[in-house]
Protein backbone atom coordinates (compact mmCIF):
# COMPACT_ATOMS: atom_id res chain seq x y z
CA UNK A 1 11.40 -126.23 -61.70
CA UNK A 2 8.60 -124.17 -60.16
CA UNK A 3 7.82 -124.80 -56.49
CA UNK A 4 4.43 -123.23 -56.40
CA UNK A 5 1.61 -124.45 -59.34
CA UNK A 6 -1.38 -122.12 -59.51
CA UNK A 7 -4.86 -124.71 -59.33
CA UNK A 8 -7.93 -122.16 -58.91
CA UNK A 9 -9.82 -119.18 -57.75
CA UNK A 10 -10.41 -119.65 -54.13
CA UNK A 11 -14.55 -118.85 -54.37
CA UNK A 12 -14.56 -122.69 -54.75
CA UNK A 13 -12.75 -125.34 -53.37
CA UNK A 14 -12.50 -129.27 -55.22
CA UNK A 15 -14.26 -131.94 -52.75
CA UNK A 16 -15.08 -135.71 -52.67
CA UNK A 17 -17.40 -137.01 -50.31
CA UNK A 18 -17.99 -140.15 -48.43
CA UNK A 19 -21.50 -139.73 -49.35
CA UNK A 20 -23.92 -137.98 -51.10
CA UNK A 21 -23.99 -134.45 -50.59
CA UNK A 22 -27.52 -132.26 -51.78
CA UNK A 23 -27.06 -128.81 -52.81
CA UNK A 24 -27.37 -126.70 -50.37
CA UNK A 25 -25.68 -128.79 -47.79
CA UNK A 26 -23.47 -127.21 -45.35
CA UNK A 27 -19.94 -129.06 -45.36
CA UNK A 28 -17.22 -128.49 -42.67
CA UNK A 29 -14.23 -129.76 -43.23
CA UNK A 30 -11.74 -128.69 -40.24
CA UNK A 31 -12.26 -124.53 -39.28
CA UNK A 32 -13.32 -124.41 -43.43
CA UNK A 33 -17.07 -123.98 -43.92
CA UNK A 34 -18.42 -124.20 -47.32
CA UNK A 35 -21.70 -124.62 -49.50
CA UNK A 36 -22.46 -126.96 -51.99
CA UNK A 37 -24.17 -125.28 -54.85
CA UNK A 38 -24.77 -128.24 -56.60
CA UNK A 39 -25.59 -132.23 -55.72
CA UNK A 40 -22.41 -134.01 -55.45
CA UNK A 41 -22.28 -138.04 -55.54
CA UNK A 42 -20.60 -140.39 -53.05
CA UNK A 43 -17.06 -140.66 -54.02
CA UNK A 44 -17.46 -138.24 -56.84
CA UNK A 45 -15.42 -134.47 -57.84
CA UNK A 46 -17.52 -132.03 -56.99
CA UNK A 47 -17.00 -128.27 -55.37
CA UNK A 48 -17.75 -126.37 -52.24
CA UNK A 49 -18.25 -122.48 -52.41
CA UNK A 50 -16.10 -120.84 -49.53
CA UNK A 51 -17.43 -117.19 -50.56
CA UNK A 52 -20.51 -115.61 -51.33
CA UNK A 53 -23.53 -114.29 -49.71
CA UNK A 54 -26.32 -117.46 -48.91
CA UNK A 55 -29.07 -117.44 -46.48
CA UNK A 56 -28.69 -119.74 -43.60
CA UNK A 57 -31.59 -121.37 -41.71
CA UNK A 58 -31.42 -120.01 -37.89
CA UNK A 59 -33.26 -120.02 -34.36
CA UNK A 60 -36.33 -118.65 -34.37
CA UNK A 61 -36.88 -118.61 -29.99
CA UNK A 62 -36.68 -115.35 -28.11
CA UNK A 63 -33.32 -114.03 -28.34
CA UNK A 64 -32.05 -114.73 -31.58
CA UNK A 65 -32.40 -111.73 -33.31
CA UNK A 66 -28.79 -110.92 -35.53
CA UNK A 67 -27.65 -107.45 -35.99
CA UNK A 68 -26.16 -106.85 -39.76
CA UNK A 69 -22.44 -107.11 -39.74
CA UNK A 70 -22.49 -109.55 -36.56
CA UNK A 71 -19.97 -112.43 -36.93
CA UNK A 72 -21.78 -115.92 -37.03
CA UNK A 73 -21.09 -119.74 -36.84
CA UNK A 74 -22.40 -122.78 -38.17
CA UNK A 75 -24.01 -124.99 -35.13
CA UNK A 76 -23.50 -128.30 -36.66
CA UNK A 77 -25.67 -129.82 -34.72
CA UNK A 78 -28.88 -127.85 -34.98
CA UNK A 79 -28.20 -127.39 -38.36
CA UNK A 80 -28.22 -123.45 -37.77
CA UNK A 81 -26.07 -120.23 -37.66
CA UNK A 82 -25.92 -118.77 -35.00
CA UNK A 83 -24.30 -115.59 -33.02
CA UNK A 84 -22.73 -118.23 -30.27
CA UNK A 85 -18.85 -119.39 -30.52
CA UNK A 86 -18.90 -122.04 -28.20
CA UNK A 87 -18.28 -125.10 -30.30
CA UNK A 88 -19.25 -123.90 -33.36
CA UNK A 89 -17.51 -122.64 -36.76
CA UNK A 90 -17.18 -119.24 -38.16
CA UNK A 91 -19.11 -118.79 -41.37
CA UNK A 92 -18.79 -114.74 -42.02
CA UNK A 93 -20.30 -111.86 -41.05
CA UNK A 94 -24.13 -111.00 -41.76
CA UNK A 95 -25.12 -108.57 -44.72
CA UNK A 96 -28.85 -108.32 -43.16
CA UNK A 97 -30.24 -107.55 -39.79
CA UNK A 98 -32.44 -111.00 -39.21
CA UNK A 99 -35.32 -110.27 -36.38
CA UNK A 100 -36.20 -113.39 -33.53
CA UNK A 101 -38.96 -114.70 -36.12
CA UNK A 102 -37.09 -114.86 -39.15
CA UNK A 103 -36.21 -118.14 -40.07
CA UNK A 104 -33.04 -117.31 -42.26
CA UNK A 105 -30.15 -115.14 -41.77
CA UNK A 106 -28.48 -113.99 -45.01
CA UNK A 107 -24.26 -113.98 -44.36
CA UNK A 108 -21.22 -113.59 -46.38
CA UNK A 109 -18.75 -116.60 -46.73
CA UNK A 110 -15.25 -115.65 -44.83
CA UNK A 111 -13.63 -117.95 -47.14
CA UNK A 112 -10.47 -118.83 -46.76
CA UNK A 113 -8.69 -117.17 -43.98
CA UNK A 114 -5.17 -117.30 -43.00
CA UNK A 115 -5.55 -116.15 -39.31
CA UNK A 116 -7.77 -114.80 -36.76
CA UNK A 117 -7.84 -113.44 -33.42
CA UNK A 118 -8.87 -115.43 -31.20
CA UNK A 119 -10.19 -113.00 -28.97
CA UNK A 120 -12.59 -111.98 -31.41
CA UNK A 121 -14.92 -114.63 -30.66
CA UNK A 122 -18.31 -114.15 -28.45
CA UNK A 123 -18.42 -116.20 -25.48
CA UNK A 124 -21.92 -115.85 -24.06
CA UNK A 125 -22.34 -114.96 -20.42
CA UNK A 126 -23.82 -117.65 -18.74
CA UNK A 127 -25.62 -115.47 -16.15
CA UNK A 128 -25.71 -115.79 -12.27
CA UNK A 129 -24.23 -118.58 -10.89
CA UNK A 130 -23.14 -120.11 -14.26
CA UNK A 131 -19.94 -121.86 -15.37
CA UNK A 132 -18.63 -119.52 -18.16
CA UNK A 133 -17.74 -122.32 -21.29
CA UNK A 134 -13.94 -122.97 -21.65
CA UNK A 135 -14.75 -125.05 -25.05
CA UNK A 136 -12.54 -121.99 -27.14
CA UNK A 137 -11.02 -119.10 -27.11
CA UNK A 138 -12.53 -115.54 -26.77
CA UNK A 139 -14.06 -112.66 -24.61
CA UNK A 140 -17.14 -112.80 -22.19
CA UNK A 141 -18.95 -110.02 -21.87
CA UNK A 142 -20.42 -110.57 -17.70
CA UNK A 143 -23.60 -108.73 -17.00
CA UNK A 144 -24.71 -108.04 -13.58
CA UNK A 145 -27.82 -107.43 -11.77
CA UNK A 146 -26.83 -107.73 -8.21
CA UNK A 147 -23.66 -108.80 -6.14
CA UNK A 148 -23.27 -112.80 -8.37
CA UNK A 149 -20.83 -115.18 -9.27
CA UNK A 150 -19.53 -117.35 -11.81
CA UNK A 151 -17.28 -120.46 -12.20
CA UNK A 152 -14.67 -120.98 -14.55
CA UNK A 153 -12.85 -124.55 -15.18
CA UNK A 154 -9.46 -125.20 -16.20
CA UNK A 155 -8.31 -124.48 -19.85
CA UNK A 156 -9.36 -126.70 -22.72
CA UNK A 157 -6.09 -126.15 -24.01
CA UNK A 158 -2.66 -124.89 -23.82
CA UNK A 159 -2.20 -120.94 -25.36
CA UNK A 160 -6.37 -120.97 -24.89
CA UNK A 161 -7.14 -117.42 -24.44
CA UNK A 162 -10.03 -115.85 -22.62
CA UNK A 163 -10.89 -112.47 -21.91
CA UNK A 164 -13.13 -111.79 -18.75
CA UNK A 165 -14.69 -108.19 -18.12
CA UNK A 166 -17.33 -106.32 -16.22
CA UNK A 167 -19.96 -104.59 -19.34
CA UNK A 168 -23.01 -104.04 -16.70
CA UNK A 169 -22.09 -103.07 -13.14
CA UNK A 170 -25.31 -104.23 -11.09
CA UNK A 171 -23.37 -105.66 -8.24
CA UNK A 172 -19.85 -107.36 -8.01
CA UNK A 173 -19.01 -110.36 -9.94
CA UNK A 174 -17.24 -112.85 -8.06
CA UNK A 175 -15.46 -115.54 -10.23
CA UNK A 176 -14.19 -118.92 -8.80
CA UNK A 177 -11.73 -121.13 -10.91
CA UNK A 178 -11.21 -124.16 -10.92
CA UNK A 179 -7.28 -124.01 -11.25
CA UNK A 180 -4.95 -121.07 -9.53
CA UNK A 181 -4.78 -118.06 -11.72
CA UNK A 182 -0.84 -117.16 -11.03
CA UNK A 183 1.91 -118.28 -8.76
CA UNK A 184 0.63 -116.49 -5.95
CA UNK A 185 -1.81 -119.30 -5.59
CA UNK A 186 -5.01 -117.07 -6.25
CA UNK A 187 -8.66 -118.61 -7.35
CA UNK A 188 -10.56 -115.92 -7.36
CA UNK A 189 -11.23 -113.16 -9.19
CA UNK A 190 -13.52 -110.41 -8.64
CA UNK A 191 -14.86 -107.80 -11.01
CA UNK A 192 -15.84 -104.96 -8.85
CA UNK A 193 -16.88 -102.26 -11.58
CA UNK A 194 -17.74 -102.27 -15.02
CA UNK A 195 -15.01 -101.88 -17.37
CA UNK A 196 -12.85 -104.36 -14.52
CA UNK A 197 -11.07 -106.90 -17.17
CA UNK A 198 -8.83 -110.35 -16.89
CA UNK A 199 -6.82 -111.69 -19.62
CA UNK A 200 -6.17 -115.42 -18.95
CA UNK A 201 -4.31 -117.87 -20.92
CA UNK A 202 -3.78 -121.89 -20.83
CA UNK A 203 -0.77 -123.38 -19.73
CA UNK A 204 0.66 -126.27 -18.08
CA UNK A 205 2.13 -127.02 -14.77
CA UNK A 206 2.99 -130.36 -14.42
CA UNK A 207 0.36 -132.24 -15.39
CA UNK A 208 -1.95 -130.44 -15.24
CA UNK A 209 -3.43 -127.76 -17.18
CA UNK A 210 -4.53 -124.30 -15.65
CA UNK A 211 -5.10 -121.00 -15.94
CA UNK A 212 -2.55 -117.62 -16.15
CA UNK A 213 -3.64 -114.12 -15.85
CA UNK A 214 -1.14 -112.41 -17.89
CA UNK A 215 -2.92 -109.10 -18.02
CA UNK A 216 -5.24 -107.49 -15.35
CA UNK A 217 -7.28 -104.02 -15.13
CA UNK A 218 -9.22 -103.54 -11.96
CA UNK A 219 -10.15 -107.10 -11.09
CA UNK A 220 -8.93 -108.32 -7.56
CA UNK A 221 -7.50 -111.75 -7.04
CA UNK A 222 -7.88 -113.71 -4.02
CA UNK A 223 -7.44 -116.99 -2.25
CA UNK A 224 -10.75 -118.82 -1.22
């Protein structure tokens, strides 16, 4: 007897709402994003696309201007794709540069993936004095314009991964964590010159959840 039974192309994938669904509506279902291209009824077979190229409404304020070929998410909330990670799920990659007053960006469908890299996500730099977001995993990219600092909070998660370094040098970047960052006891790590880099990852010790750098280039770690 066969263990595997083929169902489908995966452009598509079989869904049944709770309620109705318009076409058009964005549907996420776990970390799977897809499109209904037609109206589905409460309670009734219909499909989601999981590939394709679709225009997606987006931000229109200063700022959010999208490059062609920049990975995006779907902000569930604002109803919105957007360049920003943070709590949000991947949808593809754009096909079309979209400017700050465009309205829609146009993006590919990922589809069904079988693994990412966690450190390819965009954490956005939360600028001086700012708690960098621990909400997922990926890199942050800190700017500076003079000697500033940051805060960072414990992991969200065990195996969370984040990826701290120094792309502007306008002044040192002094980071403060909430947990210690090794068994030397350290808090505190400082970015001194651009290209300076962290790799931290979650774990747990005892109870409680912290921080581990388990790869550093140029950053200094201290006690405050």
């Amino acid at each position: 007897m066969a263990l595997v039974r083929y169902i489908q192309d995966d452009e598509s994938v079989d869904y049944i709402p709770g309620a109705d669904v318009a076409a058009g509506d964005v549907v996420v279902q776990g970390d799977l994003v897809g499109v209904a291209k037609l109206d589905i009824a409460a309670n009734r077979l219909g499909s989601l696309a999981v590939e394709g190229i679709y225009d997606f409404p987006k931000a229109t304020s200063g700022g959010s201007a999208i490059a062609a070929g920049t990975v995006v998410y779907w902000d569930a909330t604002a109803k919105q794709a957007t360049a920003t990670s943070t709590g949000n799920k991947q949808l593809g990659r754009t096909v079309l540069a979209a400017v700050d007053a465009d309205t829609t960006v146009r993006v590919r469908l990922d589809g069904i993936t079988v693994a990412t890299n966690p450190l390819n996500a965009n954490i956005a730099d939360p600028g001086a004095s700012g708690a960098i977001p621990v909400t997922a995993s990926g890199h942050v990219d800190i700017v500076t314009a003079a000697a500033e600092t940051r805060t960072l909070a414990a992991p969200s998660f065990v195996g969370q991964q984040l990826l701290v370094g120094m792309k502007t040098d306008g002044g040192d970047c002094v980071i403060t964590c909430a947990t210690t960052v090794n068994q030397t006891g350290n808090n505190t790590i400082t970015l001194n010159d651009a290209g300076d880099a962290v790799l931290l990852v979650g774990k747990v010790n005892g109870t409680n959840k912290r921080w581990s750098v388990v790869s550093n280039d140029g950053a200094t770690l201290s006690t405050v």
